[in-house]
Structure formats: structure tokens, C-alpha cells
N, C-alpha and C. Protein backbone atom coordinates (compact mmCIF):
# COMPACT_ATOMS: atom_id res chain seq x y z
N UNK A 1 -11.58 -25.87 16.24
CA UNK A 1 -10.53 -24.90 15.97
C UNK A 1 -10.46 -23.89 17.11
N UNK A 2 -10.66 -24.12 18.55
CA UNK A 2 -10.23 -23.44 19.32
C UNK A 2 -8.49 -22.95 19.52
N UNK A 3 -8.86 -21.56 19.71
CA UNK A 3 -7.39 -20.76 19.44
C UNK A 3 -6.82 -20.34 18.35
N UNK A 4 -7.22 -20.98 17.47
CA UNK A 4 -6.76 -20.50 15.95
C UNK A 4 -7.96 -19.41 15.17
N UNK A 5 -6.92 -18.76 14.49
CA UNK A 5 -7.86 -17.50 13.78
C UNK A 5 -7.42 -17.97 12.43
N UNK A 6 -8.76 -17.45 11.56
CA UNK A 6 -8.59 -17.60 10.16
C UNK A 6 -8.85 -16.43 9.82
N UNK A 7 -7.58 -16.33 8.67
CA UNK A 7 -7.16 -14.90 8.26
C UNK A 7 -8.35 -15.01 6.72
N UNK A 8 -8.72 -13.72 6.87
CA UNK A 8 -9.64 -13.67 5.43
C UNK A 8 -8.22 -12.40 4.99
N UNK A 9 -8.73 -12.42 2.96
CA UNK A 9 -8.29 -11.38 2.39
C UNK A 9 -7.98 -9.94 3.11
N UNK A 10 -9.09 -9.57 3.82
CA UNK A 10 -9.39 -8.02 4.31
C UNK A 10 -8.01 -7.75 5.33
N UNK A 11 -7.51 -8.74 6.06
CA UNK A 11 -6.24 -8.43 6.89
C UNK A 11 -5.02 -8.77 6.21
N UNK A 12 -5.06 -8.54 4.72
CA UNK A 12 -3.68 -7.68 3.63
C UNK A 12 -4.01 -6.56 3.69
N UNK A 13 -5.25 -5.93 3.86
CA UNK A 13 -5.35 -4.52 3.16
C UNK A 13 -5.06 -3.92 4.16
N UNK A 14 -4.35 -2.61 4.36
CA UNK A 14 -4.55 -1.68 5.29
C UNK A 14 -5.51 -1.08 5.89
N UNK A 15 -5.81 -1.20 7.01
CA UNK A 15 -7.65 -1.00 7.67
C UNK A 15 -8.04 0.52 7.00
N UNK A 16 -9.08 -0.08 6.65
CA UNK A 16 -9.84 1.41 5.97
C UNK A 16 -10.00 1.66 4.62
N UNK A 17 -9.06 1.06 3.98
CA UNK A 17 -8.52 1.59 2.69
C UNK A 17 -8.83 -0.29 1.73
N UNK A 18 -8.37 0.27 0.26
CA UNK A 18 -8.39 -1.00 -0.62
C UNK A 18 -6.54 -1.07 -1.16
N UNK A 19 -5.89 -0.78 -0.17
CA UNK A 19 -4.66 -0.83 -0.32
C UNK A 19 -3.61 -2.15 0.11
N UNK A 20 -2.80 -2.44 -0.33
CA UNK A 20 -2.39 -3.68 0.18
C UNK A 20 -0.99 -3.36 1.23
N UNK A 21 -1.00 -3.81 2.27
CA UNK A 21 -0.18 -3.45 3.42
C UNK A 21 1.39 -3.45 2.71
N UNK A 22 2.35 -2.90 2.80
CA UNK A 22 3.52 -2.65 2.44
C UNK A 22 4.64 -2.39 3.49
N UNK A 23 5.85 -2.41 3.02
CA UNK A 23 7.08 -2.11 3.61
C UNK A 23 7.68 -0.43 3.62
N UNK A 24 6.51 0.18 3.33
CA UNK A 24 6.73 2.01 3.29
C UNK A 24 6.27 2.14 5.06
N UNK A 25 6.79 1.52 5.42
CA UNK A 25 6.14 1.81 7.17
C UNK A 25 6.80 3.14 7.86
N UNK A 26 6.10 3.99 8.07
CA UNK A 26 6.14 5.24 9.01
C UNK A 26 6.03 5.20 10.05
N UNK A 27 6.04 6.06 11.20
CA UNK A 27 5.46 6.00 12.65
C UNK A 27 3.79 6.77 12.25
N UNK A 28 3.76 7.21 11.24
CA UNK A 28 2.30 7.52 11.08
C UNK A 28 1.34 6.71 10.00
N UNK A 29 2.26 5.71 9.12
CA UNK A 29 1.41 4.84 8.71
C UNK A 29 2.36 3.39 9.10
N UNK A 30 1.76 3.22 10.33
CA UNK A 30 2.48 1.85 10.98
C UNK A 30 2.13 0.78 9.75
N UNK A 31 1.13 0.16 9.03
CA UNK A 31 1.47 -0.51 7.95
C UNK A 31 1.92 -0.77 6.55
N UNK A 32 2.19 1.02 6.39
CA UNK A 32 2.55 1.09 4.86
C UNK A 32 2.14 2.63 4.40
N UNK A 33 2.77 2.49 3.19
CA UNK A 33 1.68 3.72 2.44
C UNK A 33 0.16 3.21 2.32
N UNK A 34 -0.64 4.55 2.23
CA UNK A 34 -2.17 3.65 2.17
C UNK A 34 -2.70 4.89 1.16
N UNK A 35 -1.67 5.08 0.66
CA UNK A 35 -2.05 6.41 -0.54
C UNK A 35 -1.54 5.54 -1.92
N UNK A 36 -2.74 4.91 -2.96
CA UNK A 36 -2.15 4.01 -3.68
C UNK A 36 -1.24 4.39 -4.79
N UNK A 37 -1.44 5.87 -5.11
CA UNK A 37 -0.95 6.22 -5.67
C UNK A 37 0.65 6.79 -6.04
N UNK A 38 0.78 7.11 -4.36
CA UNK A 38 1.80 7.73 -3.73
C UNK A 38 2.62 6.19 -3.76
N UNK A 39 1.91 5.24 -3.11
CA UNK A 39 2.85 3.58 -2.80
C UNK A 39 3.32 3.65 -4.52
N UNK A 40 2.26 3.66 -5.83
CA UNK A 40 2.97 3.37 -7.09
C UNK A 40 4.19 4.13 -7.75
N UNK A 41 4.03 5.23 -6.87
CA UNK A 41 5.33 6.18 -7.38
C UNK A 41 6.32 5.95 -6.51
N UNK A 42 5.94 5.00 -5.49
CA UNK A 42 7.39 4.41 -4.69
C UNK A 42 8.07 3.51 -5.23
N UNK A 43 6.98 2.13 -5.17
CA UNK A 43 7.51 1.22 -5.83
C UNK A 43 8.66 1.28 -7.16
N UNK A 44 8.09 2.37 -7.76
CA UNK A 44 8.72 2.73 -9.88
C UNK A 44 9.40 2.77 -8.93
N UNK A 45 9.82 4.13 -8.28
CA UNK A 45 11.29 4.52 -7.87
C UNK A 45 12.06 3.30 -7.80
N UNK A 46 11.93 2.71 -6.55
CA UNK A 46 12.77 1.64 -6.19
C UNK A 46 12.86 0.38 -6.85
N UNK A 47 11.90 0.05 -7.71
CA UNK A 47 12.47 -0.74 -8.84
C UNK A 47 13.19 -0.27 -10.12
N UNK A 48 13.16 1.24 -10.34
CA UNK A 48 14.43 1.76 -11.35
C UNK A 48 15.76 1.23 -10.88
N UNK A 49 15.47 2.61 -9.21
CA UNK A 49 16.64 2.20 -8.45
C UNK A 49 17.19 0.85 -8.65
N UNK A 50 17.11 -0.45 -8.12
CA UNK A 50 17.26 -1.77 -8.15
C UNK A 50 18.00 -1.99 -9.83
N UNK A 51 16.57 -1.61 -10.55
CA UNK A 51 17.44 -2.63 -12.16
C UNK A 51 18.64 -1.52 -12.18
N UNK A 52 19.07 -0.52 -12.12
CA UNK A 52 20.42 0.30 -12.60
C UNK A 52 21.41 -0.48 -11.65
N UNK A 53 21.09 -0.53 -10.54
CA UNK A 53 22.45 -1.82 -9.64
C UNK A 53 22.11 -2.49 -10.33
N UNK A 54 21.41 -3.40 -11.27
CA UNK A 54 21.67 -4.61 -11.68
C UNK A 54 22.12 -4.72 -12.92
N UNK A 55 22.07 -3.21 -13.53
CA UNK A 55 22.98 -2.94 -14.44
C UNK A 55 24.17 -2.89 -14.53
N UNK A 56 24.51 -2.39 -13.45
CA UNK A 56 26.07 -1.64 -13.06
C UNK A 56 26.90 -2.94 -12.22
N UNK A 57 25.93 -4.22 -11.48
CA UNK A 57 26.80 -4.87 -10.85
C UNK A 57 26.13 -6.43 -11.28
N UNK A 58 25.76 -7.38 -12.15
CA UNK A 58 24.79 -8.17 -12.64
C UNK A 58 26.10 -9.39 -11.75
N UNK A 59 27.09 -9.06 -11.48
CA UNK A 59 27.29 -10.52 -10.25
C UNK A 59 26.54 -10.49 -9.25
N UNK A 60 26.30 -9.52 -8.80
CA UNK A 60 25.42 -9.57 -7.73
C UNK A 60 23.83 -10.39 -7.62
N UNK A 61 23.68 -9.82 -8.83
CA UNK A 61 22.40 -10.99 -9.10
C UNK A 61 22.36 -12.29 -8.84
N UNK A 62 23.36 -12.67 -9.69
CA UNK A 62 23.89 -13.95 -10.03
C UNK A 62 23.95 -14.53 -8.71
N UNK A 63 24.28 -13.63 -8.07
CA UNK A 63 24.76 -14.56 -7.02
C UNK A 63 23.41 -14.85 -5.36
N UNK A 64 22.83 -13.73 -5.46
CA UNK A 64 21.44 -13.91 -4.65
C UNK A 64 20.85 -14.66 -5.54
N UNK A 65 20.49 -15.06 -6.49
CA UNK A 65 19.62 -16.04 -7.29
C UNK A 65 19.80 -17.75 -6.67
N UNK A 66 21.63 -17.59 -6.19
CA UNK A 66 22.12 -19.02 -6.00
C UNK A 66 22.13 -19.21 -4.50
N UNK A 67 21.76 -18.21 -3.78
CA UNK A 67 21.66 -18.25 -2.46
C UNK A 67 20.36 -19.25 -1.93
């Protein structure tokens, strides 16, 4: 296996932390939130956010599902 790297678990987490790398990327947390708590009060948000569009527009669903 020259040249190839094998990824263990530990390179999801954000270095340092028991956090799992995310799409909250900052210029000061280049991989994410690494505050788990702070990431869970993101996530709620933006999955409220999300289901009320999918309240208010459910073709839309429909239709990324068939994509």
C-alpha cells in the first residue's frame, strides 16, 4: 500500500475535540463548529428552518426526492 493513507475514525472529528467535523465553517473554525453544543443549537435551527419550507412549499420536496 505504498501512497495510500488509511483514514481511521479520529480524522471525522475536529482535531482536539470529540466533535464531528461540520459545514458551520468559519475563517476561525476552518472545520466546523467544535462547540457541541453551540453546533446542536445550529443544527435545531436549520432543521426548523428547512421543515417550515417544507411546509409552506412540499413540491419542492417532491421534487429533489426525484432528482
Amino acid at each position: 500500500m505504498t501512497g495510500q493513507y488509511r483514514y481511521s475514525w479520529n480524522d471525522y472529528y475536529i482535531p482536539g475535540t470529540t466533535t464531528l467535523r461540520n459545514k458551520f465553517v468559519t475563517a476561525t473554525h476552518p472545520y466546523g463548529e467544535p462547540d457541541a453544543k453551540k453546533l446542536r443549537a445550529k443544527e435545531e435551527a436549520l432543521t426548523a428552518l428547512r421543515a417550515g419550507e417544507l411546509r409552506l412549499r412540499p413540491s419542492v420536496a417532491v421534487l429533489i426526492t426525484r432528482i
